[in-house]
N, C-alpha and C. Protein backbone atom coordinates (compact mmCIF):
# COMPACT_ATOMS: atom_id res chain seq x y z
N UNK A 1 -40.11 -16.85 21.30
CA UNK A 1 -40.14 -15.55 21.96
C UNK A 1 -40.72 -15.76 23.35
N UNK A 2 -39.83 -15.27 24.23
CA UNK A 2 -40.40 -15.17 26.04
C UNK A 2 -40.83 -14.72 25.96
N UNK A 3 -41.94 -14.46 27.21
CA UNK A 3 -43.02 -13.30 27.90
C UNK A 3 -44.23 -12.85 26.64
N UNK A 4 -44.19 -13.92 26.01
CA UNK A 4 -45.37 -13.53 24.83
C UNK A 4 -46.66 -14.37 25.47
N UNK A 5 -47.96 -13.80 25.02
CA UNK A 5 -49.28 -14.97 25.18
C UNK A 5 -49.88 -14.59 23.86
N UNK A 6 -49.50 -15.19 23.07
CA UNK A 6 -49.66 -14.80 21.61
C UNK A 6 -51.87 -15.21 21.88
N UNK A 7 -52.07 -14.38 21.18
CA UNK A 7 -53.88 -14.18 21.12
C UNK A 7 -54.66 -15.54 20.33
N UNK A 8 -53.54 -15.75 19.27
CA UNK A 8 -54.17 -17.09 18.74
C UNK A 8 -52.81 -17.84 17.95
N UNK A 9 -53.19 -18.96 17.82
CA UNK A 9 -52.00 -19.66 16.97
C UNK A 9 -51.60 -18.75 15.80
N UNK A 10 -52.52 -17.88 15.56
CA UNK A 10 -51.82 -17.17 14.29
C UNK A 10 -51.38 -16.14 14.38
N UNK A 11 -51.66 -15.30 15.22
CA UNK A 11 -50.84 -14.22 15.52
C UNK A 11 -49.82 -14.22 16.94
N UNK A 12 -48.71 -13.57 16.61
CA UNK A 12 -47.60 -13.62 17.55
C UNK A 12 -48.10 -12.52 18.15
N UNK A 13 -48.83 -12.11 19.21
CA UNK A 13 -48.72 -10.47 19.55
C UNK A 13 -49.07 -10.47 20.93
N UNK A 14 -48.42 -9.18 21.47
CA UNK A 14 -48.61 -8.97 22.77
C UNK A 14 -49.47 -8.33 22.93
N UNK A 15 -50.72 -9.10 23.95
CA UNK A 15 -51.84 -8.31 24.56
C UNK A 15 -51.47 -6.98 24.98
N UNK A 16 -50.26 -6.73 25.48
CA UNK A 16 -50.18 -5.27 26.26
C UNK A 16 -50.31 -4.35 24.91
N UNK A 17 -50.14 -4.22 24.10
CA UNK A 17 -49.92 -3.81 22.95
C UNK A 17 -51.11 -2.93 22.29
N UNK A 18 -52.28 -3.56 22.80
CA UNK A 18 -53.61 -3.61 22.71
C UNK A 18 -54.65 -2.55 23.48
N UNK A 19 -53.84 -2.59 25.15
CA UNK A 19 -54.38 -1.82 25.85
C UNK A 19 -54.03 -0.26 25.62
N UNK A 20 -55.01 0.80 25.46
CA UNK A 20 -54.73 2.13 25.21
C UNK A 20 -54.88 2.40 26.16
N UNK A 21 -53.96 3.65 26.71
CA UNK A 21 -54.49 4.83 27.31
C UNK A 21 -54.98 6.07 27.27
N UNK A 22 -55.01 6.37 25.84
CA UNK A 22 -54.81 7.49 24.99
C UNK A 22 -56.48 7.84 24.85
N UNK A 23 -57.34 8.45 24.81
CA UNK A 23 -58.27 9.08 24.49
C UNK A 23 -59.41 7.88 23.23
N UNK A 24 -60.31 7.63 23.28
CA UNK A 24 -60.64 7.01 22.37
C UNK A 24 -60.90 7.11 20.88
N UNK A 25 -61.09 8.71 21.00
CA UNK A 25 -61.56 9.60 19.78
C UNK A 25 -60.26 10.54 19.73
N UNK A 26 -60.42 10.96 18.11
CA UNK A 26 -59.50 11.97 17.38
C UNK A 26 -60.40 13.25 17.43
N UNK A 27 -59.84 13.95 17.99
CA UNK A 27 -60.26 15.34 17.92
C UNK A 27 -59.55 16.47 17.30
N UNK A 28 -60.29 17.10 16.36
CA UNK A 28 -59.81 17.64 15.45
C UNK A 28 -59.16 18.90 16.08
N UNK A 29 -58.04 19.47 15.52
CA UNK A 29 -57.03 20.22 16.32
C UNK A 29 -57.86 21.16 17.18
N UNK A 30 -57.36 22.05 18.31
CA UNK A 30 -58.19 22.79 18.80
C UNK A 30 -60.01 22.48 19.66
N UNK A 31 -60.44 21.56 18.88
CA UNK A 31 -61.93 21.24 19.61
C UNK A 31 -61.55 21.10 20.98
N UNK A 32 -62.48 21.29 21.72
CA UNK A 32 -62.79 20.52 22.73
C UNK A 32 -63.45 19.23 23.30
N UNK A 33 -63.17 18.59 24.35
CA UNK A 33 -63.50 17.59 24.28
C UNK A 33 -65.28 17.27 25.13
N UNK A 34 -65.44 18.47 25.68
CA UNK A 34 -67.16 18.31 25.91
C UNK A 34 -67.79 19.29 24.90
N UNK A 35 -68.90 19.01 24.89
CA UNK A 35 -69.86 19.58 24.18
C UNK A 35 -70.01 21.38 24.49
N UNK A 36 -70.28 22.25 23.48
CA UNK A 36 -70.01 23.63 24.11
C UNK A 36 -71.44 23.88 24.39
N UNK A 37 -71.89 25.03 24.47
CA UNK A 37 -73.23 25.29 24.77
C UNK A 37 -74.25 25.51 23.58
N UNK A 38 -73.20 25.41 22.22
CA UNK A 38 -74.27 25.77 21.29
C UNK A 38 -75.05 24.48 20.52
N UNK A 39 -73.57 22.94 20.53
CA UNK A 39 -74.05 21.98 20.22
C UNK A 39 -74.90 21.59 21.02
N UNK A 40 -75.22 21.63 22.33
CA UNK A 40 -76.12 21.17 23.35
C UNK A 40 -77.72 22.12 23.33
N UNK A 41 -77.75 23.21 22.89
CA UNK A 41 -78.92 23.94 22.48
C UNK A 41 -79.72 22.73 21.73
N UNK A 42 -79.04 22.38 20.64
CA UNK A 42 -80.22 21.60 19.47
C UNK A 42 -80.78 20.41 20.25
N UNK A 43 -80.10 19.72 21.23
CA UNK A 43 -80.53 19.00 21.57
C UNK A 43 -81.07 18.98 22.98
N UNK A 44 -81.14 20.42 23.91
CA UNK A 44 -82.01 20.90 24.58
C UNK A 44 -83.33 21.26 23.87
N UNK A 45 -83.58 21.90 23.18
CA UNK A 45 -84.76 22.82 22.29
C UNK A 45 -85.32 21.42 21.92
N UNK A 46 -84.52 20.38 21.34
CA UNK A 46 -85.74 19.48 20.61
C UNK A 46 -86.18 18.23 21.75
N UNK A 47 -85.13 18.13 22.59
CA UNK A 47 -86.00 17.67 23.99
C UNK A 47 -86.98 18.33 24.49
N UNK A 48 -87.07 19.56 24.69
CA UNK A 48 -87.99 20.22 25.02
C UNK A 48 -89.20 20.22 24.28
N UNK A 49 -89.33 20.16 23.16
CA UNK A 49 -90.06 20.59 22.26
C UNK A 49 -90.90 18.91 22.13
N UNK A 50 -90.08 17.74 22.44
CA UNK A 50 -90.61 16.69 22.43
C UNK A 50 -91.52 16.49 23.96
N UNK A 51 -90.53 16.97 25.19
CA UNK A 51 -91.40 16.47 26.24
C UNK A 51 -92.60 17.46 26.06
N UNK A 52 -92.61 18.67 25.81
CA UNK A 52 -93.64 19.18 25.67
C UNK A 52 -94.99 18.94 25.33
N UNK A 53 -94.89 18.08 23.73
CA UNK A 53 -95.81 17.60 23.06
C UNK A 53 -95.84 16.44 23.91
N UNK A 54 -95.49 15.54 24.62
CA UNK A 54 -95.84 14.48 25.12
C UNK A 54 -96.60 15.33 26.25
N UNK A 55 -96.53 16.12 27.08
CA UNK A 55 -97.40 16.84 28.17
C UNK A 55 -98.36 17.11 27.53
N UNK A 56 -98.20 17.88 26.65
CA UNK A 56 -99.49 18.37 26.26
C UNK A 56 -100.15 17.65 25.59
N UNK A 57 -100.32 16.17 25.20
CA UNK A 57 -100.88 14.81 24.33
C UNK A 57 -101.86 14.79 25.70
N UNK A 58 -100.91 14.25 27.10
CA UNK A 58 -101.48 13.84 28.14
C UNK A 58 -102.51 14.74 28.55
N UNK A 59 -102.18 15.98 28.95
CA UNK A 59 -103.68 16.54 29.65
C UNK A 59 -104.15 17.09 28.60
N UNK A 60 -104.17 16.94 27.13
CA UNK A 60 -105.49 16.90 26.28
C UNK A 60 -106.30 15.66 26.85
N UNK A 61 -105.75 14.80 26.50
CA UNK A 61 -106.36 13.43 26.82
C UNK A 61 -107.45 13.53 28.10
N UNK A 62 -106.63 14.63 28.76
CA UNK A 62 -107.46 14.55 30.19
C UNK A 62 -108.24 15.25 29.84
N UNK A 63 -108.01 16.65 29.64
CA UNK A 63 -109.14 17.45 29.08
C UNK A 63 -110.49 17.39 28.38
N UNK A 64 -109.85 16.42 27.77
CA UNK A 64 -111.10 16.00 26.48
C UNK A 64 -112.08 15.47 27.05
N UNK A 65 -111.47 14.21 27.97
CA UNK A 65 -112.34 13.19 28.85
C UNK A 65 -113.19 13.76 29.65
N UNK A 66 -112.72 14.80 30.15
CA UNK A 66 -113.40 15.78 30.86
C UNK A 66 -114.33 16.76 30.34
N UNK A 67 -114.10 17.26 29.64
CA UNK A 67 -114.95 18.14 28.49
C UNK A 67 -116.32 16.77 28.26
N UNK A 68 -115.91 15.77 28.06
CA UNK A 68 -117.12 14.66 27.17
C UNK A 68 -117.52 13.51 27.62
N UNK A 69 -117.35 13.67 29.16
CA UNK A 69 -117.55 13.22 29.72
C UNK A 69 -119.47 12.77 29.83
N UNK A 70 -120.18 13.23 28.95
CA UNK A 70 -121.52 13.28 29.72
C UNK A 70 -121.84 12.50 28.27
N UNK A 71 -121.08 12.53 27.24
CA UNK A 71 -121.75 12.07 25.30
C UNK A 71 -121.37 11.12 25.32
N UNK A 72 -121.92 9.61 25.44
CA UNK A 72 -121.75 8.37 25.05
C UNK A 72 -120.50 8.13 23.55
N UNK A 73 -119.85 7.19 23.95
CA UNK A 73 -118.58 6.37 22.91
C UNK A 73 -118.93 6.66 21.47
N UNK A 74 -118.77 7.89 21.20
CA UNK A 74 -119.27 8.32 19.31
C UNK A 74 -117.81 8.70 18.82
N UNK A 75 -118.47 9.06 17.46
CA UNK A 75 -117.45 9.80 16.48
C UNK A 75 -116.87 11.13 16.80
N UNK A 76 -118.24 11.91 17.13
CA UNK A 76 -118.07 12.95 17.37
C UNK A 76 -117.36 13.15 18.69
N UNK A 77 -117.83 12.32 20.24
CA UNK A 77 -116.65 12.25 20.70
C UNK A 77 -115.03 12.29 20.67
N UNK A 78 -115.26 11.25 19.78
CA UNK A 78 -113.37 10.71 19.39
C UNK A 78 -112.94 11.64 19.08
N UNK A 79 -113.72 12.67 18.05
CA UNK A 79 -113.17 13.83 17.18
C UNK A 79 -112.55 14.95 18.21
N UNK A 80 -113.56 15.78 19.10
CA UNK A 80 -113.73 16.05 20.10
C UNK A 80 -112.34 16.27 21.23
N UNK A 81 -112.15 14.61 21.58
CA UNK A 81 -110.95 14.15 22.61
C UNK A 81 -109.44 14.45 21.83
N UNK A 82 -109.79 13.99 20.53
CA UNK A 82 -108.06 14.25 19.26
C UNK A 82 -108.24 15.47 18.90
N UNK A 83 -108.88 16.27 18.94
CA UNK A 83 -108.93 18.07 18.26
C UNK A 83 -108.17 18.34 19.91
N UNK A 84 -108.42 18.06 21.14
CA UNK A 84 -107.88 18.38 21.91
C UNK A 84 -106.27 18.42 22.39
N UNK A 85 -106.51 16.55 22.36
CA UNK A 85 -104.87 16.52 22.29
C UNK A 85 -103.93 16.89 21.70
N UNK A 86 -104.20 16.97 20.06
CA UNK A 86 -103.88 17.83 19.52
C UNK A 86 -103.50 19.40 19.70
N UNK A 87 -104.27 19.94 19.94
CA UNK A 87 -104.40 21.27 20.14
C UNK A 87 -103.26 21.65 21.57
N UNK A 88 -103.80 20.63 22.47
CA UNK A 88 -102.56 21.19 23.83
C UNK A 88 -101.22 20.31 23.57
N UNK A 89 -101.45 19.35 22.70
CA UNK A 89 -99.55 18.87 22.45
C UNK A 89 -98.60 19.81 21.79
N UNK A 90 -99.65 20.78 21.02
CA UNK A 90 -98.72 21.62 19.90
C UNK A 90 -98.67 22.89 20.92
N UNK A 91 -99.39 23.12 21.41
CA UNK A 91 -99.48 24.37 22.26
C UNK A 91 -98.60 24.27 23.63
N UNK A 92 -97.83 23.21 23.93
CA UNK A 92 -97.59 23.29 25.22
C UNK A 92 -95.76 22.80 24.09
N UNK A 93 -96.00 21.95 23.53
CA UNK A 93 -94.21 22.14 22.65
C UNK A 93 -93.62 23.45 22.21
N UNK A 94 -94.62 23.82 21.80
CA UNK A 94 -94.59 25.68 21.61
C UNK A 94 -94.08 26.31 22.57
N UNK A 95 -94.61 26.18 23.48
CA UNK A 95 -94.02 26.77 24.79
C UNK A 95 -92.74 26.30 25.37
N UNK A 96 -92.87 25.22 25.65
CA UNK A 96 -91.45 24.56 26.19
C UNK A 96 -90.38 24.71 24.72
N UNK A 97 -90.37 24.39 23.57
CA UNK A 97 -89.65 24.82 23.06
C UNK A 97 -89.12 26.28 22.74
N UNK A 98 -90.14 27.19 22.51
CA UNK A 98 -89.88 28.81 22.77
C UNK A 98 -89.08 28.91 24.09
N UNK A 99 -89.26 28.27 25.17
CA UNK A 99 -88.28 28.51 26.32
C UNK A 99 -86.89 28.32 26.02
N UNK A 100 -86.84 26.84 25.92
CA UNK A 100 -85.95 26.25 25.77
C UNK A 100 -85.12 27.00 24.41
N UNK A 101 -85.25 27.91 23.15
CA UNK A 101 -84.70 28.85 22.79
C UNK A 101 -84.04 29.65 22.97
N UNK A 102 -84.65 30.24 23.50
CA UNK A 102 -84.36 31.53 24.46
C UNK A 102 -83.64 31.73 24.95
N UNK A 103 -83.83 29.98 26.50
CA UNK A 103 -82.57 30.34 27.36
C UNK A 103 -81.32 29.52 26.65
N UNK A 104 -81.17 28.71 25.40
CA UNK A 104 -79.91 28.58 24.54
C UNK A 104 -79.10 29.70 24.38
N UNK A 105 -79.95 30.41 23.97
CA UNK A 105 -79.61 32.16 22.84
C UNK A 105 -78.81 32.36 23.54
N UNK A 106 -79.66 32.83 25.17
CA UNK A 106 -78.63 33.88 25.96
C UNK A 106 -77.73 33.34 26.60
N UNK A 107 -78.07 31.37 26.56
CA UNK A 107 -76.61 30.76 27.27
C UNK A 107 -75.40 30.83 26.44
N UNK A 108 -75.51 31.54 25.17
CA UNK A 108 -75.00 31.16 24.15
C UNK A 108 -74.21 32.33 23.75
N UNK A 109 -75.24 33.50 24.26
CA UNK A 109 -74.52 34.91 23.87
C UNK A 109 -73.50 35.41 25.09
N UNK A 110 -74.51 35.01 26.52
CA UNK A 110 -73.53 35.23 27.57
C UNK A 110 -71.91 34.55 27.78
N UNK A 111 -71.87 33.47 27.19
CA UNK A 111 -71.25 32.30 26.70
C UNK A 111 -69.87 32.91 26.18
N UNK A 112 -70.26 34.17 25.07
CA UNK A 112 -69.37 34.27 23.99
C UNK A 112 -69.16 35.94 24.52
N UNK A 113 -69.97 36.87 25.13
CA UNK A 113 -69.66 38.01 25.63
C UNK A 113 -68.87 37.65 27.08
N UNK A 114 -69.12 36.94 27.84
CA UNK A 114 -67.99 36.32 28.77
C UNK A 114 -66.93 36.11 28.43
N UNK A 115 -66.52 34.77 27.50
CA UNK A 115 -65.34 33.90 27.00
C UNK A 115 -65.03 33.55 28.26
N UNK A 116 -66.27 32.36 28.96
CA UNK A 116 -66.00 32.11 30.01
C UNK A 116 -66.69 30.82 30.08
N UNK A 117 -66.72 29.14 30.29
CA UNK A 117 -67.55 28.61 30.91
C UNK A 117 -67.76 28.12 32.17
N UNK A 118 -68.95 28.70 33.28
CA UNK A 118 -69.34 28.43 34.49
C UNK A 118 -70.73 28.20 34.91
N UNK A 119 -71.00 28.06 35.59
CA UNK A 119 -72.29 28.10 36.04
C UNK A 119 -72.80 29.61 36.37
N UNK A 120 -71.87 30.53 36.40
CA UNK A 120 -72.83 31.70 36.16
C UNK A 120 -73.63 31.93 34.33
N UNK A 121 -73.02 31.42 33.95
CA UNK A 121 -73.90 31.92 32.32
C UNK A 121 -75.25 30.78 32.30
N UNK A 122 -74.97 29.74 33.00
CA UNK A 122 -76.50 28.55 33.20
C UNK A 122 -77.61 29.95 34.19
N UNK A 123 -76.92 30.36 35.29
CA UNK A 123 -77.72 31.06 35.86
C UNK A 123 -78.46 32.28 35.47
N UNK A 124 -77.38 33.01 34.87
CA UNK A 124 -77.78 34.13 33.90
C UNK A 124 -79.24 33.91 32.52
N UNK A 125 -78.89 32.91 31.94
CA UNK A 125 -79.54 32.65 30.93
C UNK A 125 -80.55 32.17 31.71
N UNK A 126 -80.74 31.31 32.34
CA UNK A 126 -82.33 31.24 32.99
C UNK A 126 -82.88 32.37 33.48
N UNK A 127 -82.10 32.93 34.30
CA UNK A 127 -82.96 34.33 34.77
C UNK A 127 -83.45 35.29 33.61
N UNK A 128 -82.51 35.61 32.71
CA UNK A 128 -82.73 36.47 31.20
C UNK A 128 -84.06 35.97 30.73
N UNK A 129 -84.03 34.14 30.78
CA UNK A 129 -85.33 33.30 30.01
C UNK A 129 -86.44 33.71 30.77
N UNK A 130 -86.52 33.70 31.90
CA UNK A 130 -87.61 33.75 32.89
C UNK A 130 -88.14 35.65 33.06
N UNK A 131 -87.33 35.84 33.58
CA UNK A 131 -87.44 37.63 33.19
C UNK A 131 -88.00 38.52 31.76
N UNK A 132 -87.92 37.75 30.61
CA UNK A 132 -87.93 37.72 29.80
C UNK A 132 -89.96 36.84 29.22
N UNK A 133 -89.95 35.94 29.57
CA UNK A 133 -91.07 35.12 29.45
C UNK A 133 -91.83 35.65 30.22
N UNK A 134 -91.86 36.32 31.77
CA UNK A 134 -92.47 37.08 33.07
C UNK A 134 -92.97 38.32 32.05
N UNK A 135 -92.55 38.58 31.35
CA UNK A 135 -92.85 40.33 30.87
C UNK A 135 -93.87 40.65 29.73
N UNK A 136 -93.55 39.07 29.21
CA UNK A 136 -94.99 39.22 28.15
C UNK A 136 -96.63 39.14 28.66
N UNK A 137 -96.31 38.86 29.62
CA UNK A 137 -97.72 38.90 30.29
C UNK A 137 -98.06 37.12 30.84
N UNK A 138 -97.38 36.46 30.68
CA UNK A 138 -97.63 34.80 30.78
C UNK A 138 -97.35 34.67 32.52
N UNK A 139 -98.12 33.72 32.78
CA UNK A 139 -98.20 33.46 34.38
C UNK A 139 -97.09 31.89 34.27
């Protein structure tokens, strides 16, 4: 057979044969091929909810140091510095994740009362989140 570069002594086959152009993935009829706004929520909210607790680990840490700063390397220290970090890792994931909720929901509702995707429903839903978070009384 001409114009062959067979791949190995054992198979006869044409490299071109091999190369796709076609999409890499099967998508099930109808899907789309990016992510919509609701699969991307779970994994906004729990980013959030992670960097959060990592912020709030850090300026416990600071806090604490600061708070105990004057009591020599004890127990009661240690206790002290981890009741802290503690306390602002969960308290500040709380927050960034409660945000990060929120503005899913309404990217999510604007999303589906539209039947539209643009960057006005990213804009909308932050302002809703923020307007919304502004009113409970939080600075």
């Amino acid at each position: 057979v001409t114009g062959m570069s067979p791949l190995s002594p054992y198979l006869n086959l044409d490299p071109r044969y091999l190369v796709q152009d076609a999409d890499e993935f099967i998508l099930p009829t109808g899907a789309n091929k990016t992510r919509g706004r609701f699969e991307l929520a779970f994994f906004t909210i729990g980013g959030c909810c992670m960097t959060g607790a990592a912020f709030g680990a850090l300026n416990g840490l600071r806090l604490g140091l600061k708070e105990t700063q004057n009591m020599a390397w004890s127990k009661p220290r240690n206790v002290q510095i981890l009741n802290m970090v503690t306390r602002q890792g969960a308290l500040w994931a709380n927050t960034l994740g409660s945000l990060a909720l929120l503005y899913s929901a309404f990217g999510v509702l604007i999303e589906k009362t539209r039947g539209a995707e643009d960057d006005l429903n990213t804009i909308a839903a932050g302002t809703l989140t923020g307007m919304l978070y502004k009113s409970t009384g939080r600075v």
